[in-house]
Protein backbone atom coordinates (compact mmCIF):
# COMPACT_ATOMS: atom_id res chain seq x y z
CA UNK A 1 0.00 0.00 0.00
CA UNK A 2 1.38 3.23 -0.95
CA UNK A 3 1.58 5.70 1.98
CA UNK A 4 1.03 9.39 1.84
CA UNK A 5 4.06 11.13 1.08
CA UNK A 6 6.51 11.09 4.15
CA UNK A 7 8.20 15.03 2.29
CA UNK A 8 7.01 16.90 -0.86
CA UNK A 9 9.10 17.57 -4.70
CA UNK A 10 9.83 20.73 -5.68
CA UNK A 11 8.33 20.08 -9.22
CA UNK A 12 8.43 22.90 -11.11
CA UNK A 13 9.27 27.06 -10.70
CA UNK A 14 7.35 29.55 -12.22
CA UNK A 15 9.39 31.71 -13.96
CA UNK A 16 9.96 33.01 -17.38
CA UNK A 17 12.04 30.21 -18.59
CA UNK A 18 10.30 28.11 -17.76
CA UNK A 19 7.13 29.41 -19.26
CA UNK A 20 8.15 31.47 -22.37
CA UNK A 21 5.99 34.82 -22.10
CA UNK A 22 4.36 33.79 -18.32
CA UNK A 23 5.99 35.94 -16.50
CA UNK A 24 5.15 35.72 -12.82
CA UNK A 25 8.13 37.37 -11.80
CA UNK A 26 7.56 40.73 -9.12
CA UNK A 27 9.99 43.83 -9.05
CA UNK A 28 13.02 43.98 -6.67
CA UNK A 29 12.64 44.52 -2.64
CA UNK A 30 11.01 48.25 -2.38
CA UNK A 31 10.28 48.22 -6.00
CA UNK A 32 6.77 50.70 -6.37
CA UNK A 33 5.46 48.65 -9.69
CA UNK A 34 6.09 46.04 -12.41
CA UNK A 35 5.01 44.80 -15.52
CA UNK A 36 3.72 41.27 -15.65
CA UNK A 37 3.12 39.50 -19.00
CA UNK A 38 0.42 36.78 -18.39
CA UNK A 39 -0.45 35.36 -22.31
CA UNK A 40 -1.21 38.29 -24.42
CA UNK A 41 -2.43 40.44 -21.43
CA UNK A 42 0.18 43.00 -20.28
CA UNK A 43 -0.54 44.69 -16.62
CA UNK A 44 0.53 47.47 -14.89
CA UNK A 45 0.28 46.51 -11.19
CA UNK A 46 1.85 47.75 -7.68
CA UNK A 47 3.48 44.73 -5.76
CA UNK A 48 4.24 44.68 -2.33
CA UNK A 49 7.80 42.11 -2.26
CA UNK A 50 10.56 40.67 -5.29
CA UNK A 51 9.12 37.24 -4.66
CA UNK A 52 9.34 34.36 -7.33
CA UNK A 53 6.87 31.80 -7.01
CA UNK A 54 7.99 27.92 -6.55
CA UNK A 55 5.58 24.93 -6.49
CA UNK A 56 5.92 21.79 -4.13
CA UNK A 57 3.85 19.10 -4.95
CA UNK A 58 2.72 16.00 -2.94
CA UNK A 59 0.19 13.52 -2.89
CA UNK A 60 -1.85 10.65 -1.50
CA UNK A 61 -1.94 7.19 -3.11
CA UNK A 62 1.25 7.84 -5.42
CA UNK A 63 4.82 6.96 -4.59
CA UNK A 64 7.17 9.66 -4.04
CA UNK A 65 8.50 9.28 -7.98
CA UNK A 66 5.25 9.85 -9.19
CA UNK A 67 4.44 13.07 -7.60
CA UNK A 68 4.29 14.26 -11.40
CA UNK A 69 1.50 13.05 -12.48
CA UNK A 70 -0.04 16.42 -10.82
CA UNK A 71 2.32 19.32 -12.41
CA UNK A 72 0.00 20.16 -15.58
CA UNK A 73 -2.80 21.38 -13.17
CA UNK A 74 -0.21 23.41 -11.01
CA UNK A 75 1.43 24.90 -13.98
CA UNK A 76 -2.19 25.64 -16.12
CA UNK A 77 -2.82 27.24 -12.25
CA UNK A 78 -0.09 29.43 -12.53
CA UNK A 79 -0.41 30.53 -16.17
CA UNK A 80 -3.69 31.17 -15.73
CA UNK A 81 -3.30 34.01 -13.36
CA UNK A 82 -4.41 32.11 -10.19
CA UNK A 83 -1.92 34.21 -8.24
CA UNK A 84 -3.18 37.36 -9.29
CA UNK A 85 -5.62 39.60 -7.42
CA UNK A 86 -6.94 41.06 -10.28
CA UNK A 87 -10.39 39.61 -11.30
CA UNK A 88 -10.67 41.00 -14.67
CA UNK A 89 -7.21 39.30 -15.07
CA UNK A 90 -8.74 35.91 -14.29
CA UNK A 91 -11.64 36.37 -15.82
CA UNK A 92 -10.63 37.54 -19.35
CA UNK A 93 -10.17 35.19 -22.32
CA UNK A 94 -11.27 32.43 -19.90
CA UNK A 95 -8.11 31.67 -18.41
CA UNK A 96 -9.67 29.41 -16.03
CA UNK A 97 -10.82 26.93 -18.90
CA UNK A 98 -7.32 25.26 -19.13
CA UNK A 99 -7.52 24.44 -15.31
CA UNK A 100 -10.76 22.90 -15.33
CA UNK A 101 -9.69 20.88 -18.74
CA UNK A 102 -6.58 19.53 -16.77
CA UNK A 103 -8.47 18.39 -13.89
CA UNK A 104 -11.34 16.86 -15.50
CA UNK A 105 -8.69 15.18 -17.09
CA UNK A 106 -6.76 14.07 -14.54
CA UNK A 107 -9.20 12.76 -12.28
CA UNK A 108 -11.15 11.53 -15.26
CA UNK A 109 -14.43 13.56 -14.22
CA UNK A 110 -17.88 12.01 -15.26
CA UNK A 111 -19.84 14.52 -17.77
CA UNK A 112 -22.15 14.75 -14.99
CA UNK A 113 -19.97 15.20 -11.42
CA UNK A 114 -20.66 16.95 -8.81
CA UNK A 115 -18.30 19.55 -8.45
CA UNK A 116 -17.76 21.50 -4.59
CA UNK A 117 -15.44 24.44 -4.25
CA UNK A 118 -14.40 25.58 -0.69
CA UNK A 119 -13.53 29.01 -0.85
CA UNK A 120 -14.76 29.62 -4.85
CA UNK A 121 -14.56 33.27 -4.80
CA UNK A 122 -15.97 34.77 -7.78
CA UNK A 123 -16.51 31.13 -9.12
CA UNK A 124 -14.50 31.68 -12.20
CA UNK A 125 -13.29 28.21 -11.92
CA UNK A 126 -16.31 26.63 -11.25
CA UNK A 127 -18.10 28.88 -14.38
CA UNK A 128 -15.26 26.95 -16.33
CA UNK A 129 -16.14 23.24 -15.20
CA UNK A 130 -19.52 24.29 -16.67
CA UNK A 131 -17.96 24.58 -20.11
CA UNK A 132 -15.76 21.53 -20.34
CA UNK A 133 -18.14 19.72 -18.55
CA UNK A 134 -21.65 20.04 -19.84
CA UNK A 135 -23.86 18.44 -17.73
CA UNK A 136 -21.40 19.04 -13.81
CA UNK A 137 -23.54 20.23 -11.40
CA UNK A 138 -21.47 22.69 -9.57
CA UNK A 139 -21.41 24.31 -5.88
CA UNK A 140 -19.35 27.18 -4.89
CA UNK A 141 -18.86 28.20 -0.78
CA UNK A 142 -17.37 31.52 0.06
CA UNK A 143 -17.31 33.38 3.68
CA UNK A 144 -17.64 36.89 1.34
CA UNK A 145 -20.91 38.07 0.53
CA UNK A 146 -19.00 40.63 -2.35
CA UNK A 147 -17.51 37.65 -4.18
CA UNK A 148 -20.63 35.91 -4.25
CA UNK A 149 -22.82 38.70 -5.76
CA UNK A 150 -20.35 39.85 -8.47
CA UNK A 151 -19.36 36.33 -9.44
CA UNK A 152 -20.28 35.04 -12.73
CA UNK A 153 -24.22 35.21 -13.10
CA UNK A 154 -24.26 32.13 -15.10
CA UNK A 155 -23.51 30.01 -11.72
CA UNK A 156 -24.69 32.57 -8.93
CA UNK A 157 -27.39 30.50 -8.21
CA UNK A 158 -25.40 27.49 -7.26
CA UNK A 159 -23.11 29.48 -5.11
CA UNK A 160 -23.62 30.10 -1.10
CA UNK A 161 -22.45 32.12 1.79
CA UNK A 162 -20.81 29.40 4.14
CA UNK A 163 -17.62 28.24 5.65
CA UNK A 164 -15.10 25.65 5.21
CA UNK A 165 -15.45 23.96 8.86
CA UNK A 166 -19.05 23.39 8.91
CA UNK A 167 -20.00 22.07 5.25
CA UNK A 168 -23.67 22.15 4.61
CA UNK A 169 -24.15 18.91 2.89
CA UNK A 170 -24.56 15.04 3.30
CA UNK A 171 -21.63 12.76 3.69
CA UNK A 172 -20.36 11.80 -0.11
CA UNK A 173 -21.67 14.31 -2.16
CA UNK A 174 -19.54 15.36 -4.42
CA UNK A 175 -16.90 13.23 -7.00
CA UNK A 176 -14.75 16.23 -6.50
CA UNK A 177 -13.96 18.86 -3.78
CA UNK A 178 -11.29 21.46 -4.20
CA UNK A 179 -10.04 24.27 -2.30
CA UNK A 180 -7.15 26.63 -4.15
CA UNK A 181 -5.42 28.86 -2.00
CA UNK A 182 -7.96 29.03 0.81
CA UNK A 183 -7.29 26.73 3.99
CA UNK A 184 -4.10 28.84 5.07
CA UNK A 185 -6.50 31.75 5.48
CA UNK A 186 -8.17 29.35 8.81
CA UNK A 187 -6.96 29.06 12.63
CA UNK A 188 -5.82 25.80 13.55
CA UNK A 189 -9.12 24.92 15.05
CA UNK A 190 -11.22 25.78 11.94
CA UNK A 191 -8.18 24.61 9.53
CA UNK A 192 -8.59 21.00 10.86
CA UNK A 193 -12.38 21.04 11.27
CA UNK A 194 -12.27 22.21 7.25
CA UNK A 195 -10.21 19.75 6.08
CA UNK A 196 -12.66 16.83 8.28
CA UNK A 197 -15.30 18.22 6.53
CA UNK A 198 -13.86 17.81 2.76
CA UNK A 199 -13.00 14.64 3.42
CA UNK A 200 -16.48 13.34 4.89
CA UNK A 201 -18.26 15.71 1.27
CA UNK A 202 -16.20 13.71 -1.00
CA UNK A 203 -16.96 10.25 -2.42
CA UNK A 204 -14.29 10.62 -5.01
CA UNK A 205 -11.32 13.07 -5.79
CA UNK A 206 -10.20 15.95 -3.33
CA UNK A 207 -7.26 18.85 -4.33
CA UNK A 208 -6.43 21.60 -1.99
CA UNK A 209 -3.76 24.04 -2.24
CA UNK A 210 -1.89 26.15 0.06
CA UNK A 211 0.97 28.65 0.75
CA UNK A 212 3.75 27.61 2.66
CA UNK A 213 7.44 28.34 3.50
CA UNK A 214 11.13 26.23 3.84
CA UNK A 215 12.75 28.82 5.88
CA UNK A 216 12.82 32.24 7.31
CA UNK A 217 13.48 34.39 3.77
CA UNK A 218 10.12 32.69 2.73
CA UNK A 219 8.07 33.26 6.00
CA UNK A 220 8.45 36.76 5.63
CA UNK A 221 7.54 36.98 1.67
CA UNK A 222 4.87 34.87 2.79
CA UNK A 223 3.89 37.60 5.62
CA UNK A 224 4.02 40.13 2.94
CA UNK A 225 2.06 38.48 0.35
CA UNK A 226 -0.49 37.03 1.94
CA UNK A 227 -2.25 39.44 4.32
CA UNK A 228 -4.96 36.85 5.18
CA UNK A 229 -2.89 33.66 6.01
CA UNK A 230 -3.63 32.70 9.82
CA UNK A 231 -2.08 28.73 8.60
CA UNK A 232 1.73 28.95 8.85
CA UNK A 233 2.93 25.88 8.47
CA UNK A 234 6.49 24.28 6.85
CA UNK A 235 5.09 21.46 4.24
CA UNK A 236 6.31 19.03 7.07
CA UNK A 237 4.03 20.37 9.21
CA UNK A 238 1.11 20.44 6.31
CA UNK A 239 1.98 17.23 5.85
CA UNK A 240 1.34 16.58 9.35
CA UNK A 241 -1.89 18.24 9.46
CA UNK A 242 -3.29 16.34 6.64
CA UNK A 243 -2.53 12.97 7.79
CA UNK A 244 -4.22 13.80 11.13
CA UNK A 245 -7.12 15.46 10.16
CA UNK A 246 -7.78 12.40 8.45
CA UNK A 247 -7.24 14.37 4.76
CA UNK A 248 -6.79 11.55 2.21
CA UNK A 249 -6.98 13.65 -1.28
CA UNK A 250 -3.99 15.28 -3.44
CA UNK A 251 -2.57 18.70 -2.47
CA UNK A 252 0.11 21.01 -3.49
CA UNK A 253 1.83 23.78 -2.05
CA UNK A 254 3.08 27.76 -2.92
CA UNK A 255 6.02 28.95 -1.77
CA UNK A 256 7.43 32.29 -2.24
CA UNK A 257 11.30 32.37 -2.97
């Protein structure tokens, strides 16, 4: 039996060689602005910290070798401007589309699934899963009642104020649950409560991703960058959490170099 993964790969670093023209790259220390290529979009944005963005990836019920299998959904993540604060950004040209393609794919979605995301925001994502998949019945959960009236009107309806600890819903209800940068924004308490409850919603796939840091440099970017975070937690420690909450699905983490 393969065991959840005892440390996770670095797998792959977002930067512009790595990605042609996707540029995720921020300004130096101090730095009042930048210019950020994402596809065909060029923006003029303020950043608060030079950070470059590295991915670790881990997951349950793959050896350590095979950790993989996951990149093309945390790269498509990246490129697609899941880092970015700007809405329009995400929004525009459907960015979102190629995410939703690569994890229908991967976790080889039914046309019909039943689709939960923990923390959906503006449910740009879940708008997406609409499109690849025709007949996915979606559900969205946010704790902001501004993201849920200005998300997309085409799945407002399926979207509800409520939050991540105490899931509204019967055990097994959805073949996939997701939540993308969201459970580092929790208290312990609530953080292990939310990831008890994903695991008792799902009957089939589960993918949650958070930020995290190796050392001190990347504890402070992280302090900087993410104003919300309440979660932090080395990916030994993560790793920790999710094996005692009782977590079984895939995740990946965000680090900030």
């Amino acid at each position: 039996m393969l065991a959840h993964a005892a440390a996770p790969l670095l797998v792959g670093r977002c930067a512009a060689e790595d990605l042609d023209d996707q540029i995720v790259h921020a300004p130096a220390f101090g730095a009042r602005a930048s210019t950020q290529h994402l596809g065909r979009l060029r923006i003029e944005r303020g950043l608060r910290a030079g950070l470059r963005c590295d991915v670790l990836l881990s997951s349950a019920g793959v050896s350590v070798g095979d950790h993989d299998h996951v990149r093309p959904v945390l790269e498509k993540l990246l490129v697609c401007g899941a880092l970015c604060n700007d809405a329009r950004l995400q929004e525009e040209n459907g960015r979102w589309r190629v995410v939703a393609e690569e994890i229908a794919r991967h976790y080889q979605l039914p046309n019909d699934a039943r689709i939960l995301d923990v923390g959906c925001g503006k449910a740009f994502l879940l708008y997406e899963f609409t499109r690849v998949l025709s007949e996915a019945r979606v559900t969205g959960l946010d704790v902001s009642e501004y993201a849920i009236q200005n998300a997309k009107a085409e799945v407002r309806p399926f979207l509800q104020m409520a939050s991540a600890p105490a899931l509204p819903f019967r055990d097994r209800s959805f073949d996939l649950v997701i939540s993308i940068l969201t459970l580092h924004n929790l208290y312990a308490f609530d953080l292990w409560k939310a990831l008890a409850e994903i695991e008792r919603v799902g009957r089939g796939a589960k993918y949650v991703v958070v930020e995290t840091y190796r050392n001190e440099r990347e504890k402070v970017n992280l302090l900087y960058w993410q104003l919300t975070c309440r979660a932090f937690h080395t990916p030994a420690e993560w790793e920790w959490v999710f094996g005692r909450s009782g977590y079984t699905g895939d995740h990946s983490f965000i680090v900030f170099e």
